[in-house]
PDB file of N, CA and C in Angstrom:
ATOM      1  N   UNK A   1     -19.182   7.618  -2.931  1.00  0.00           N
ATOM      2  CA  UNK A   1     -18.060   7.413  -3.818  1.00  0.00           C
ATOM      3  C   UNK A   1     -16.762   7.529  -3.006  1.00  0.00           C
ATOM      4  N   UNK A   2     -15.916   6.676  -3.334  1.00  0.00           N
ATOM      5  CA  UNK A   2     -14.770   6.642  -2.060  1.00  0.00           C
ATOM      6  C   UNK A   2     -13.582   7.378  -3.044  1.00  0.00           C
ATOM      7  N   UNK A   3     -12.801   8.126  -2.219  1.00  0.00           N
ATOM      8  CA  UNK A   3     -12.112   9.022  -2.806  1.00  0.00           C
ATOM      9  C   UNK A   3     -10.352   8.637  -2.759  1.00  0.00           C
ATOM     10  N   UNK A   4      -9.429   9.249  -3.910  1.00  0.00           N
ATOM     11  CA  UNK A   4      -8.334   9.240  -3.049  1.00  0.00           C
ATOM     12  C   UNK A   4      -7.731  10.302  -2.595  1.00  0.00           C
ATOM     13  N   UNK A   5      -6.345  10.152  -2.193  1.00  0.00           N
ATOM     14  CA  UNK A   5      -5.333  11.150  -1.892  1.00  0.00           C
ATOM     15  C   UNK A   5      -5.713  12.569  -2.519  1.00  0.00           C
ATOM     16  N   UNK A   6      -5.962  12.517  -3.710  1.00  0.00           N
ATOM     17  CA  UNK A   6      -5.788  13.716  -4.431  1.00  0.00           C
ATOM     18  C   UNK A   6      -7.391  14.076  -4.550  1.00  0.00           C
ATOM     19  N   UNK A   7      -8.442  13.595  -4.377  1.00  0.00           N
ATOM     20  CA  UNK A   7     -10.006  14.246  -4.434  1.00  0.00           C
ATOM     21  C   UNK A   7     -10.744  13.526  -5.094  1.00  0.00           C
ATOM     22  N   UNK A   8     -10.139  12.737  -6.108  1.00  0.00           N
ATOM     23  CA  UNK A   8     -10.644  12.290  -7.322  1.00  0.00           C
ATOM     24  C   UNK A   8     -11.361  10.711  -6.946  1.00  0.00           C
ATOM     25  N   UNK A   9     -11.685   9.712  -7.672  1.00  0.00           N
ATOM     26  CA  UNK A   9     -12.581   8.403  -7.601  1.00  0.00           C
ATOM     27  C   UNK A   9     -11.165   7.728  -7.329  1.00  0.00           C
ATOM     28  N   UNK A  10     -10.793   7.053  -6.474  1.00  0.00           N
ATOM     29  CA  UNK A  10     -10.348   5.672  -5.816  1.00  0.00           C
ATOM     30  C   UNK A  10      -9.920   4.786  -6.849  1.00  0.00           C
ATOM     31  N   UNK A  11      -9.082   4.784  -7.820  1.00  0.00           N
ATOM     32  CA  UNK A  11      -8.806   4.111  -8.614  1.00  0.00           C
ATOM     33  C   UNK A  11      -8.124   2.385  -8.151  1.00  0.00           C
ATOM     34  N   UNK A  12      -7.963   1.388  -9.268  1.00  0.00           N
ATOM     35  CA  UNK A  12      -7.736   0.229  -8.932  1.00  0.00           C
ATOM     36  C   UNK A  12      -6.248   0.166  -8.572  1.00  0.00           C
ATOM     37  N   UNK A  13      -5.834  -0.600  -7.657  1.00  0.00           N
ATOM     38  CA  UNK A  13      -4.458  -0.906  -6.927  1.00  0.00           C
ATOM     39  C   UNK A  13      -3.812  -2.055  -7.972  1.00  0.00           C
ATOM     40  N   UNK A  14      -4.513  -2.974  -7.533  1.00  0.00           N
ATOM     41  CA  UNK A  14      -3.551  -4.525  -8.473  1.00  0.00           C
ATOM     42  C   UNK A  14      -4.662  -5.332  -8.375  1.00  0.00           C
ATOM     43  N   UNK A  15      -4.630  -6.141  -9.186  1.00  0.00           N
ATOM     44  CA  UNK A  15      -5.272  -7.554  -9.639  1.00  0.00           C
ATOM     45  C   UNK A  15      -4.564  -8.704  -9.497  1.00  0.00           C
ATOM     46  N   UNK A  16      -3.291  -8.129 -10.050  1.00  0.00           N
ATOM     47  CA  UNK A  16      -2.606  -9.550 -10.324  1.00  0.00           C
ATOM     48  C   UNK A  16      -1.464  -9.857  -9.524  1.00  0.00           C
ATOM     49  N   UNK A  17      -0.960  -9.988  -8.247  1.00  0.00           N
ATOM     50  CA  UNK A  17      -2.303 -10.770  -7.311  1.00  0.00           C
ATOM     51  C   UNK A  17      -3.083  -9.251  -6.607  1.00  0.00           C
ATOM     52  N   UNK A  18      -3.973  -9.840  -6.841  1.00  0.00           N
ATOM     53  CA  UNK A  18      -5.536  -8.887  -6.053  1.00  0.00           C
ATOM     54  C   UNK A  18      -5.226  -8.954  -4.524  1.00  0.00           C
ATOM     55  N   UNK A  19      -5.175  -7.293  -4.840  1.00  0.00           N
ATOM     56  CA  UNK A  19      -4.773  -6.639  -3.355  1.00  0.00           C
ATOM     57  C   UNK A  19      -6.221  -6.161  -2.758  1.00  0.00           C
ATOM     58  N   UNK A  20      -6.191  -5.205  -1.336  1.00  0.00           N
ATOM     59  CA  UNK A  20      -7.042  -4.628  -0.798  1.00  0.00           C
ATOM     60  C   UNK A  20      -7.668  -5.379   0.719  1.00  0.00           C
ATOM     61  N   UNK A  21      -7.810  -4.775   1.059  1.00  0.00           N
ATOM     62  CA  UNK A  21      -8.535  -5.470   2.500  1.00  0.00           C
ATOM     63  C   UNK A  21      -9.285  -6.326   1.991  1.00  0.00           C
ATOM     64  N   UNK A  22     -10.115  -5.725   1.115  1.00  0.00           N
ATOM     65  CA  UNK A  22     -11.690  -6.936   1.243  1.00  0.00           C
ATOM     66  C   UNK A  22     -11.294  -7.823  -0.585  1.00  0.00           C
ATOM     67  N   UNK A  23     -10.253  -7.967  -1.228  1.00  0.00           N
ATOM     68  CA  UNK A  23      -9.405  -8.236  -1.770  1.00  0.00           C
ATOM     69  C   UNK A  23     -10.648  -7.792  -3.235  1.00  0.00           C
ATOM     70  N   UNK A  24     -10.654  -6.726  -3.333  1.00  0.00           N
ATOM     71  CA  UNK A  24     -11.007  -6.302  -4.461  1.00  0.00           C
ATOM     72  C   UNK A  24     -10.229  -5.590  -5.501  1.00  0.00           C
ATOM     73  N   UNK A  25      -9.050  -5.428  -5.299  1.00  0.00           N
ATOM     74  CA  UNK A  25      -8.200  -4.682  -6.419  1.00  0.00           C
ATOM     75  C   UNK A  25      -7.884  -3.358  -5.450  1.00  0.00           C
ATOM     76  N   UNK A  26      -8.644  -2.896  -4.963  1.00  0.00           N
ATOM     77  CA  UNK A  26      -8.494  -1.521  -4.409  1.00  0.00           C
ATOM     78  C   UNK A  26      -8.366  -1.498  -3.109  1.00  0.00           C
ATOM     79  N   UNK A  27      -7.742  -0.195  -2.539  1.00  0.00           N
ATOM     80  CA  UNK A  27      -7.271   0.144  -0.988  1.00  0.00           C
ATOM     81  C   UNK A  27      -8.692   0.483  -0.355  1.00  0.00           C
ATOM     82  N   UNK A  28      -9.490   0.154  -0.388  1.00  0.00           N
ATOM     83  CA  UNK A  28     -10.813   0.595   0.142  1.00  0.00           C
ATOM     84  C   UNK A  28     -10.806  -0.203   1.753  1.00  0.00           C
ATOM     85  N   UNK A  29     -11.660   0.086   2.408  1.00  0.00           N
ATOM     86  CA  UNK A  29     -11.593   0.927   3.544  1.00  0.00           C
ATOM     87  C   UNK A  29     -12.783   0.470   4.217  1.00  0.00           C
ATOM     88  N   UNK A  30     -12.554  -0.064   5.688  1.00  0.00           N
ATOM     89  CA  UNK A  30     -13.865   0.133   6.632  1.00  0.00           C
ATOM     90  C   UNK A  30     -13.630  -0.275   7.675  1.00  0.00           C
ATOM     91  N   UNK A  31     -14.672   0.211   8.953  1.00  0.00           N
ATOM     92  CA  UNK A  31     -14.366  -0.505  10.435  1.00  0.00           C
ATOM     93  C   UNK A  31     -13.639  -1.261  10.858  1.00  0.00           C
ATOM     94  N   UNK A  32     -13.636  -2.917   9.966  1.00  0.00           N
ATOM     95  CA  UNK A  32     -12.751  -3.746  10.140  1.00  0.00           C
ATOM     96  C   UNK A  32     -11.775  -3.964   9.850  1.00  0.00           C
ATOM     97  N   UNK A  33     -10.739  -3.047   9.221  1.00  0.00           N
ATOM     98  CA  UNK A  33      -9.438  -3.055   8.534  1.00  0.00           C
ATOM     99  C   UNK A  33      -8.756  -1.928   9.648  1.00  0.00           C
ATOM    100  N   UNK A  34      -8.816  -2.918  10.363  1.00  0.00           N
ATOM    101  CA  UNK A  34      -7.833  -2.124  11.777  1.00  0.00           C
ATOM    102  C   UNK A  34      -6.141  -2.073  11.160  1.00  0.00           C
ATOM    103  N   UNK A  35      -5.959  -2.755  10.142  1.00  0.00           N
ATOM    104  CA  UNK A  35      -4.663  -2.212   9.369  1.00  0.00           C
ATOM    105  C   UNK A  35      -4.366  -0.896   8.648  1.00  0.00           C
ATOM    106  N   UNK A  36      -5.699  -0.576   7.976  1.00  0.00           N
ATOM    107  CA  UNK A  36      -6.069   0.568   7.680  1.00  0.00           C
ATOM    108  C   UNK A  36      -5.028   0.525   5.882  1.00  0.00           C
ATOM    109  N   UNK A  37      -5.315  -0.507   5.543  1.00  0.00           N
ATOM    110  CA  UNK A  37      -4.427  -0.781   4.043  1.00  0.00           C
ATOM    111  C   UNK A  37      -4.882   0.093   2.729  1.00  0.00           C
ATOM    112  N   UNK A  38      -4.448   1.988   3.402  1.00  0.00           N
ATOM    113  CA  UNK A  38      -5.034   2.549   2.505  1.00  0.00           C
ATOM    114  C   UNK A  38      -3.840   2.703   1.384  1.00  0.00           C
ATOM    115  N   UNK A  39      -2.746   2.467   1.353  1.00  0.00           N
ATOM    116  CA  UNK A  39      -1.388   2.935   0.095  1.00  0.00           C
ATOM    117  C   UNK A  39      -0.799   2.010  -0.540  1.00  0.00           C
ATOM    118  N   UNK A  40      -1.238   2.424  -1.947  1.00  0.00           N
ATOM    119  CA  UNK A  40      -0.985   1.253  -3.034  1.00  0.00           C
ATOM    120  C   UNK A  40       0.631   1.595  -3.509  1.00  0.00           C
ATOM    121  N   UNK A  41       1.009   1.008  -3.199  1.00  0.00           N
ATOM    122  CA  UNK A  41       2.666   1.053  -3.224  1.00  0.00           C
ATOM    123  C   UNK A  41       2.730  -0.078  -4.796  1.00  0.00           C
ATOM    124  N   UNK A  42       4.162   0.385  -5.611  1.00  0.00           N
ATOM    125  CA  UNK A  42       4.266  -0.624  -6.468  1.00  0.00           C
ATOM    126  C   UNK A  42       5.847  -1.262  -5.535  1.00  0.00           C
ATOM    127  N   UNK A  43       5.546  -2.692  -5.775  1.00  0.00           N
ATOM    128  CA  UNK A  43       7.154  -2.954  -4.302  1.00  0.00           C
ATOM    129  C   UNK A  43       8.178  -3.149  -5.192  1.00  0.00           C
ATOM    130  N   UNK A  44       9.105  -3.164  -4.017  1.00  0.00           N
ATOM    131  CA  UNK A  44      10.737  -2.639  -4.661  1.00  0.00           C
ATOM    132  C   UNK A  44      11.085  -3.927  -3.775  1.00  0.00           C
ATOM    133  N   UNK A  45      12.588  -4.301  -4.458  1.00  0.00           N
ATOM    134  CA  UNK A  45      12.870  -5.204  -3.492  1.00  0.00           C
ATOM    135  C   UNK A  45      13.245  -4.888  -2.029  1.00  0.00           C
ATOM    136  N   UNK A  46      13.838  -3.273  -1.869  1.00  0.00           N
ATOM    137  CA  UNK A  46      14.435  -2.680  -1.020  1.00  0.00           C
ATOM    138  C   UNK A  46      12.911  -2.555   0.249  1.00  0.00           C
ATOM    139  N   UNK A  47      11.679  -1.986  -0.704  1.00  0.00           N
ATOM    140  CA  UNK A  47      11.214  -1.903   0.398  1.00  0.00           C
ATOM    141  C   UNK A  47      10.321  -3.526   0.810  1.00  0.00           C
ATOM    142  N   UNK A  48      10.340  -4.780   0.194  1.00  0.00           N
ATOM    143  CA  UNK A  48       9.944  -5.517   0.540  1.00  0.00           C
ATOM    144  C   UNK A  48      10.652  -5.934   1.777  1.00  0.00           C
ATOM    145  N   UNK A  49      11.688  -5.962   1.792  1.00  0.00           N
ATOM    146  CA  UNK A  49      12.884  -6.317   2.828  1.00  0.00           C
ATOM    147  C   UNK A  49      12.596  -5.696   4.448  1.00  0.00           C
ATOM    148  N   UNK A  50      12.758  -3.955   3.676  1.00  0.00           N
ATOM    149  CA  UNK A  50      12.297  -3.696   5.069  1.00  0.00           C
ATOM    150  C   UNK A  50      11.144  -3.880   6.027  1.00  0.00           C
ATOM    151  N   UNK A  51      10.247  -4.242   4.731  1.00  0.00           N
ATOM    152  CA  UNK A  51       8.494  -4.285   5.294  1.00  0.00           C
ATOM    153  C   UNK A  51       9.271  -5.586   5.991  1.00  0.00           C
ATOM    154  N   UNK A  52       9.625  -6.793   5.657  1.00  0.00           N
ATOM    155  CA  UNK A  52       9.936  -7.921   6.123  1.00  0.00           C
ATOM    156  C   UNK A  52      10.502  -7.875   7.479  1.00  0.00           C
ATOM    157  N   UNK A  53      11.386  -7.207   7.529  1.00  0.00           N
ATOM    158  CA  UNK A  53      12.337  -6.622   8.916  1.00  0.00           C
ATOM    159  C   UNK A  53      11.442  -6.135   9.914  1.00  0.00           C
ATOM    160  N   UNK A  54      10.886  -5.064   9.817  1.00  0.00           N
ATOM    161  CA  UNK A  54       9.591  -4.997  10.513  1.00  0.00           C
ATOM    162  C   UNK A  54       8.186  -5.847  10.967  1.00  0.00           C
ATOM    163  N   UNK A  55       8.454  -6.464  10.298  1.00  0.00           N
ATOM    164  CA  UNK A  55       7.272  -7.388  10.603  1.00  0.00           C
ATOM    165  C   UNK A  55       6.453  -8.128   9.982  1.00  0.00           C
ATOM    166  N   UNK A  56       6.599  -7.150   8.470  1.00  0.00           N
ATOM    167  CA  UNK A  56       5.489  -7.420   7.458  1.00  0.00           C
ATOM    168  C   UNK A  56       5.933  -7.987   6.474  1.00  0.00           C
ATOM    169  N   UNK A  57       6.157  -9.403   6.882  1.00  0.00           N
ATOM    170  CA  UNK A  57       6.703 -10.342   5.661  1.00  0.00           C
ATOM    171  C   UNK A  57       5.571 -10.220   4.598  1.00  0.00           C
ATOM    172  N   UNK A  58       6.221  -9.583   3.483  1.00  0.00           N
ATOM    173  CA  UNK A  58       4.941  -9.978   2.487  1.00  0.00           C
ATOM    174  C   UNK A  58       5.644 -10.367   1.035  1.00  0.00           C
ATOM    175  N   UNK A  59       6.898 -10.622   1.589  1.00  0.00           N
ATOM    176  CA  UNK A  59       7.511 -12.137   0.480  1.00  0.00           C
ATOM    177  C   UNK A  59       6.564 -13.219   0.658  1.00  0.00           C
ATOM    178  N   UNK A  60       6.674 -14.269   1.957  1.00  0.00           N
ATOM    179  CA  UNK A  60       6.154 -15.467   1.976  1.00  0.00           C
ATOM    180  C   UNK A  60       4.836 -15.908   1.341  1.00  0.00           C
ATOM    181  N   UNK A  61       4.451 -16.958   0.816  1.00  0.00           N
ATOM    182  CA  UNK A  61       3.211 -16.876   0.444  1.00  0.00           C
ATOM    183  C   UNK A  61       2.481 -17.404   1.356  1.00  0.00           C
ATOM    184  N   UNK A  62       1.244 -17.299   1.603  1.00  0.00           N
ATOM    185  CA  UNK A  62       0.563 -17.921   2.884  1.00  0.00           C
ATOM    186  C   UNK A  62      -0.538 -18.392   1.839  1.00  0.00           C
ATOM    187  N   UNK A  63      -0.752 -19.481   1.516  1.00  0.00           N
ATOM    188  CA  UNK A  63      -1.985 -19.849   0.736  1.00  0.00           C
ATOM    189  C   UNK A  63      -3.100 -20.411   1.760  1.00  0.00           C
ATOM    190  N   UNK A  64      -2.908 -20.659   3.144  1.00  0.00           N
ATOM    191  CA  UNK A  64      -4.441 -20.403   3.806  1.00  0.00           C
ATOM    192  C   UNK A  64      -5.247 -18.960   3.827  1.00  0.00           C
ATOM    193  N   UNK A  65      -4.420 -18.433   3.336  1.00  0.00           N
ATOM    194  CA  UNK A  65      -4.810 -16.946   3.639  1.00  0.00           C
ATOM    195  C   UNK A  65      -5.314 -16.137   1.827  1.00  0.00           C
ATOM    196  N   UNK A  66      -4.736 -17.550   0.680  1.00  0.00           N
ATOM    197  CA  UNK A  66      -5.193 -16.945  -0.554  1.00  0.00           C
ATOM    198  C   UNK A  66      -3.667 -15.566  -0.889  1.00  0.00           C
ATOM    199  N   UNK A  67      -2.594 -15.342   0.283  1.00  0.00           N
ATOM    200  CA  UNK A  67      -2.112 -14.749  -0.135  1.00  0.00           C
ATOM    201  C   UNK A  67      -0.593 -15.109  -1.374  1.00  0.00           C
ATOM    202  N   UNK A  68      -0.263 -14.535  -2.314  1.00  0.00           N
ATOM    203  CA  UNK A  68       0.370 -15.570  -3.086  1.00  0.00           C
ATOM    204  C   UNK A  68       2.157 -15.442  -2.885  1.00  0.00           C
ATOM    205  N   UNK A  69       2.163 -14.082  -1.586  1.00  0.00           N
ATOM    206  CA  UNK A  69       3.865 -13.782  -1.869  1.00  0.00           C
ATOM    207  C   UNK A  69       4.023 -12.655  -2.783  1.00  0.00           C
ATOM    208  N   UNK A  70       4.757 -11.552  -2.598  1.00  0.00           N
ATOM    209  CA  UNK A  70       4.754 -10.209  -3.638  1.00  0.00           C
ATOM    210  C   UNK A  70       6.548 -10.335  -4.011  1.00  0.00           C
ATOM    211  N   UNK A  71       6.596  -9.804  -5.139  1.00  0.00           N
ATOM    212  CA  UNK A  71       7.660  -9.144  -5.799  1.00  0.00           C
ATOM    213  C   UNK A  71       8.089  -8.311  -6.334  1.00  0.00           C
ATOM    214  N   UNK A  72       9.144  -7.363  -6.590  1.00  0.00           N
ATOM    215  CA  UNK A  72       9.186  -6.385  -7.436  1.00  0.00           C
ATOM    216  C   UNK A  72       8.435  -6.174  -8.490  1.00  0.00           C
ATOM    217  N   UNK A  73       7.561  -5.212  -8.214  1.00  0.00           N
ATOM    218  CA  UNK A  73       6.912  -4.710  -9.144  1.00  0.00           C
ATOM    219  C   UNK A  73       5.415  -4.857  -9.319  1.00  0.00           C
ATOM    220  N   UNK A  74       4.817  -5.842  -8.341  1.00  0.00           N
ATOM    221  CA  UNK A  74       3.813  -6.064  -7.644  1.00  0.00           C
ATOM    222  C   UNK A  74       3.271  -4.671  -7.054  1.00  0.00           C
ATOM    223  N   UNK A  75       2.021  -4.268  -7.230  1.00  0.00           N
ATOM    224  CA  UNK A  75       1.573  -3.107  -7.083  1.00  0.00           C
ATOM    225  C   UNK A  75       0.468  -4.345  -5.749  1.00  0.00           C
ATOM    226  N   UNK A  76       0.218  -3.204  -4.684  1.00  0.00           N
ATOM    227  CA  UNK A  76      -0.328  -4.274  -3.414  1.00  0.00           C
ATOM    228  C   UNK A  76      -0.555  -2.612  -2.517  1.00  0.00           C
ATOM    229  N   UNK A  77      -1.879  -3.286  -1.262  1.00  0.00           N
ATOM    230  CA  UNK A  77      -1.711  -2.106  -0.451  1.00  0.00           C
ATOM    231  C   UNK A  77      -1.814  -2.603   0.493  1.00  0.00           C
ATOM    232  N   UNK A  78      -0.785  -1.257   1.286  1.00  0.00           N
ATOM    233  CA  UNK A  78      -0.114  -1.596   2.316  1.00  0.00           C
ATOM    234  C   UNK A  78      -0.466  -0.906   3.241  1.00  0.00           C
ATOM    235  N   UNK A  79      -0.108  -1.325   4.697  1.00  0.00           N
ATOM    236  CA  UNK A  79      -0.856  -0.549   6.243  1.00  0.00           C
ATOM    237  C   UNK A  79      -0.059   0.690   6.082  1.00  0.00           C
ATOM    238  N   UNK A  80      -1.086   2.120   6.422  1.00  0.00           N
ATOM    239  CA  UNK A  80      -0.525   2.800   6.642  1.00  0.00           C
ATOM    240  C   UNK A  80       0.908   3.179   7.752  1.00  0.00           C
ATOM    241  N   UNK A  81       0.334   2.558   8.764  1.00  0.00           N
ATOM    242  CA  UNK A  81       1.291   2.889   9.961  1.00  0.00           C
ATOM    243  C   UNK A  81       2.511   1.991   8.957  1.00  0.00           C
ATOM    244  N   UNK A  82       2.733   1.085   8.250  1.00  0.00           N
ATOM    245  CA  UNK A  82       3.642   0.509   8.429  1.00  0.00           C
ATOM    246  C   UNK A  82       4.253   1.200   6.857  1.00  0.00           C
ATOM    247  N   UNK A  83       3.521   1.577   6.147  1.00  0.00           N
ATOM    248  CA  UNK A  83       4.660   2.114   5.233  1.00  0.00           C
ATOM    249  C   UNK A  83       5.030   3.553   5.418  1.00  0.00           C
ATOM    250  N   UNK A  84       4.898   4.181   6.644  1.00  0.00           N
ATOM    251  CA  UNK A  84       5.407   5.146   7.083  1.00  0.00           C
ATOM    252  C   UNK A  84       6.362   4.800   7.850  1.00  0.00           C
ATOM    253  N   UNK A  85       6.466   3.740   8.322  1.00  0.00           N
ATOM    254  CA  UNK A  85       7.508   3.304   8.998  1.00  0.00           C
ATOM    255  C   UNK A  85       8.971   3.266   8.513  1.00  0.00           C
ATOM    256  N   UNK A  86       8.270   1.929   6.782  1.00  0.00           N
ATOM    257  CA  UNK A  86       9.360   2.589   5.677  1.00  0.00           C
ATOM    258  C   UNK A  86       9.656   4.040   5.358  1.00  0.00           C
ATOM    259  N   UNK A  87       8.927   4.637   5.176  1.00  0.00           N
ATOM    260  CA  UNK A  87       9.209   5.948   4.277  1.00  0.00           C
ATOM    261  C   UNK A  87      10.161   6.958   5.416  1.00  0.00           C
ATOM    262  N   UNK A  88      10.207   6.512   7.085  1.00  0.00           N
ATOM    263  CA  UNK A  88      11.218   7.521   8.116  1.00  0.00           C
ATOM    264  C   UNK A  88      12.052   6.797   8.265  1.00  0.00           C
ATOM    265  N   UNK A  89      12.470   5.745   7.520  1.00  0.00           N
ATOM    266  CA  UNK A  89      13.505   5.184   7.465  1.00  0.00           C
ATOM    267  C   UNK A  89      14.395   5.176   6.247  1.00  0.00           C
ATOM    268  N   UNK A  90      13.556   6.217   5.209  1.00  0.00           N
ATOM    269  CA  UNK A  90      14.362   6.072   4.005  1.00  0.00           C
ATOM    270  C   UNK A  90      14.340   5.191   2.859  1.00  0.00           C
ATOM    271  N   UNK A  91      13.333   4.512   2.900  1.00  0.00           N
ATOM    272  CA  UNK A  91      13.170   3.577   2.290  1.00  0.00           C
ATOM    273  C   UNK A  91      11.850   3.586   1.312  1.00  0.00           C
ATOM    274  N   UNK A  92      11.696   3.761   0.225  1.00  0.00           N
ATOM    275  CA  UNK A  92      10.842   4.571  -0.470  1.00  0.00           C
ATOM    276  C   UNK A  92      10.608   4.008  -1.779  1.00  0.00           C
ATOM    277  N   UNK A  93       9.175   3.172  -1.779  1.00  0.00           N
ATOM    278  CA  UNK A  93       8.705   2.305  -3.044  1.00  0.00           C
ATOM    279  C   UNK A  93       7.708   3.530  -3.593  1.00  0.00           C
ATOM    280  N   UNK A  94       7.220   3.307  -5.072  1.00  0.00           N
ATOM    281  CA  UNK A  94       6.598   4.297  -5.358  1.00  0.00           C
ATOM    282  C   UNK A  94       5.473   4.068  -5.155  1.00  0.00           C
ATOM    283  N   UNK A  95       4.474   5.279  -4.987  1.00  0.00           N
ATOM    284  CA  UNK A  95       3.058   5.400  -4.652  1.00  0.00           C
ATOM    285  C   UNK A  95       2.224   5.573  -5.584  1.00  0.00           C
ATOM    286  N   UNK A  96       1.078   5.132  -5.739  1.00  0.00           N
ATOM    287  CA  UNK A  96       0.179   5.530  -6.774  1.00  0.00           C
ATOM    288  C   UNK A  96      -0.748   6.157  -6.214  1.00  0.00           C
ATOM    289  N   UNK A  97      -0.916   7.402  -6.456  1.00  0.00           N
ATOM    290  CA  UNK A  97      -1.570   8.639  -5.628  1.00  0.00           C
ATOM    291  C   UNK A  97      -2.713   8.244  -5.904  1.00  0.00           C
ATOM    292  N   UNK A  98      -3.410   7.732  -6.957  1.00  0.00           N
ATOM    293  CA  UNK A  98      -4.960   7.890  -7.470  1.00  0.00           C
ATOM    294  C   UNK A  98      -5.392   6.565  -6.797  1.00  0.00           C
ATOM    295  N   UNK A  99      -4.140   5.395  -6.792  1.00  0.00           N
ATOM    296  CA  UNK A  99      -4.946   4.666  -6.380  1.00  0.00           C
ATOM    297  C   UNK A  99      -5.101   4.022  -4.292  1.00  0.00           C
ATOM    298  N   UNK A 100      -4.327   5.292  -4.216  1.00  0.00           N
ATOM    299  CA  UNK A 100      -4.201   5.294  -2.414  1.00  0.00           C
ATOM    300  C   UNK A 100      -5.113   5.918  -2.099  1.00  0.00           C
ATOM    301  N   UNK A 101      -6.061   5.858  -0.640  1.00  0.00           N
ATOM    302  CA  UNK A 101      -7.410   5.908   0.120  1.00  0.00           C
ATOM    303  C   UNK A 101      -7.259   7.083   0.648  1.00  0.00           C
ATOM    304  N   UNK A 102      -7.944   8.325   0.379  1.00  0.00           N
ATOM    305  CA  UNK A 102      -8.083   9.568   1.019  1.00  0.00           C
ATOM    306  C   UNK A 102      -7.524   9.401   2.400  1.00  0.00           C
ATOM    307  N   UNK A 103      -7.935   8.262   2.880  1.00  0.00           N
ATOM    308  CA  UNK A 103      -7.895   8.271   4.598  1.00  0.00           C
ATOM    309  C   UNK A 103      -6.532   8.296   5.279  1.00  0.00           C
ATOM    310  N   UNK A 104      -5.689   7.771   4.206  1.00  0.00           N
ATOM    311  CA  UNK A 104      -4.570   7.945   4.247  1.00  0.00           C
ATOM    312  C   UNK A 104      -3.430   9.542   4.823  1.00  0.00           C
ATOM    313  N   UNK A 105      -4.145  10.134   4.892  1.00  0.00           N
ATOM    314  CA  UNK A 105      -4.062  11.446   5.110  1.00  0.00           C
ATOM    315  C   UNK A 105      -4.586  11.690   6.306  1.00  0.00           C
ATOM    316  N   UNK A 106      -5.052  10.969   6.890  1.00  0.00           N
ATOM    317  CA  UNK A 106      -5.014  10.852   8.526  1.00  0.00           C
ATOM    318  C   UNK A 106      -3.272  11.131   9.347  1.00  0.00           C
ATOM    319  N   UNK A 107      -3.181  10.460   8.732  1.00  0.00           N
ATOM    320  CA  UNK A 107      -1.191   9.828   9.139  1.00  0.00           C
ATOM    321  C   UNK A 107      -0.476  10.623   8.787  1.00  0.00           C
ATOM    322  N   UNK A 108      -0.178  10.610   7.351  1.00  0.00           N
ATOM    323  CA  UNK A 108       0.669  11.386   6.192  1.00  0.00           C
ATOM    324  C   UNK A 108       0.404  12.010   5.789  1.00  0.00           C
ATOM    325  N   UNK A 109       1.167  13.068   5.143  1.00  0.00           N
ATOM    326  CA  UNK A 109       0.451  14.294   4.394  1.00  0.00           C
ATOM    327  C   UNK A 109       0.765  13.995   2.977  1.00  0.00           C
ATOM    328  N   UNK A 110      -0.124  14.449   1.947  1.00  0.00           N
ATOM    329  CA  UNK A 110       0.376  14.504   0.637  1.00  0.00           C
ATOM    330  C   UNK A 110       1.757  14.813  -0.040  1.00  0.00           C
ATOM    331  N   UNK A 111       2.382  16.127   0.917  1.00  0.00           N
ATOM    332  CA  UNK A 111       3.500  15.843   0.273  1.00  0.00           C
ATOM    333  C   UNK A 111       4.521  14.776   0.930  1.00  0.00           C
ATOM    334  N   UNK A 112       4.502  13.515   1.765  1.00  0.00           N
ATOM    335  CA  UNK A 112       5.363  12.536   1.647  1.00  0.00           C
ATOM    336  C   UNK A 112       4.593  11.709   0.829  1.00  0.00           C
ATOM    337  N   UNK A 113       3.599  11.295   0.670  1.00  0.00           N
ATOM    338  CA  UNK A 113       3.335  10.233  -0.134  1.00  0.00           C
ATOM    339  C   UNK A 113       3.714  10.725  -1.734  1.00  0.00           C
ATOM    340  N   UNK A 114       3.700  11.989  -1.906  1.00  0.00           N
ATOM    341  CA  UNK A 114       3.851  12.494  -3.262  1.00  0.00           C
ATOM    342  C   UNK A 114       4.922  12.385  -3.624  1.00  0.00           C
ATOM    343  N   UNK A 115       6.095  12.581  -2.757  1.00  0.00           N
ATOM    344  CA  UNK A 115       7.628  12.239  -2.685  1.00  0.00           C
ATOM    345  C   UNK A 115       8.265  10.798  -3.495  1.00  0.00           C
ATOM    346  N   UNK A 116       6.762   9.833  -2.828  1.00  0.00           N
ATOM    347  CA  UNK A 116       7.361   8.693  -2.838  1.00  0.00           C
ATOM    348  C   UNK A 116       6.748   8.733  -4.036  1.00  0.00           C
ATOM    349  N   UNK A 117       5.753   9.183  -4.809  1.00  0.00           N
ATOM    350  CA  UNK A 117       4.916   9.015  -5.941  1.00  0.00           C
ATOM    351  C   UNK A 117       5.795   9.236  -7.347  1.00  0.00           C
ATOM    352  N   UNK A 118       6.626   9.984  -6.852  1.00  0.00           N
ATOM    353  CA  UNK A 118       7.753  10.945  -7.799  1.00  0.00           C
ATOM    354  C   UNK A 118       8.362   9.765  -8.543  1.00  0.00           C
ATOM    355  N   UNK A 119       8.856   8.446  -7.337  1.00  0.00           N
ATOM    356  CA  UNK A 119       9.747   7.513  -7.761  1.00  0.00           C
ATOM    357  C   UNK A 119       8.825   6.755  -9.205  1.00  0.00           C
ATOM    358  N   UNK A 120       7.385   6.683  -9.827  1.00  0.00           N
ATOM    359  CA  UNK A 120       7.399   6.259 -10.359  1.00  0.00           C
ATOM    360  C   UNK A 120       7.617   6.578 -11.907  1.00  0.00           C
TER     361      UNK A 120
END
């Protein structure tokens, strides 16, 4: 049973558009997700921007890729390394604790992701 942040069952991220590595709704997790897309963020425009600035355009839509383009309010998960990147920069979309990947806690500790969790 894959767990999250807080101990409990791995709840669903987004559907609409369907997030996750292996694009099942959820931040779930394995060998091949060298992104490591365990934190279900709901996006802000503020932090789409910065993800963008950094690297991680995830405005554009890429339809070879099935991806459709995110917007405010789009719940999606995101690489750890990279929304920590946002979050030491100040820049802070809210988190959905239940539905972000225990593993996540490799990186971050509960209380920043909880910080950001606050915003919702």
């Amino acid at each position: 049973m894959t767990k999250n942040v807080l101990g409990g069952i791995l709840q669903t991220c987004g559907t609409d558009p369907l997030t996750g590595f292996y694009r099942d709704g959820k931040c779930n997790t394995g060998p091949d997700d060298i992104g490591k897309h365990h934190v279900c963020v709901t996006m802000t425009e503020d932090f789409l921007l910065h993800q963008a600035s950094i690297g991680n355009d995830l405005i554009t839509p890429r339809p070879q890729w099935g991806f459709p383009g995110l917007k405010p309010g789009d719940c999606w998960c995101v690489c750890l390394e990279l929304w920590k990147q946002s979050h030491d920069a100040g820049i802070r979309a809210p988190v959905r604790l239940e539905a972000t990947h225990e593993n996540a806690l490799e990186l971050v500790t509960l209380e920043e992701l909880s910080a950001s969790a606050r915003l919702n």
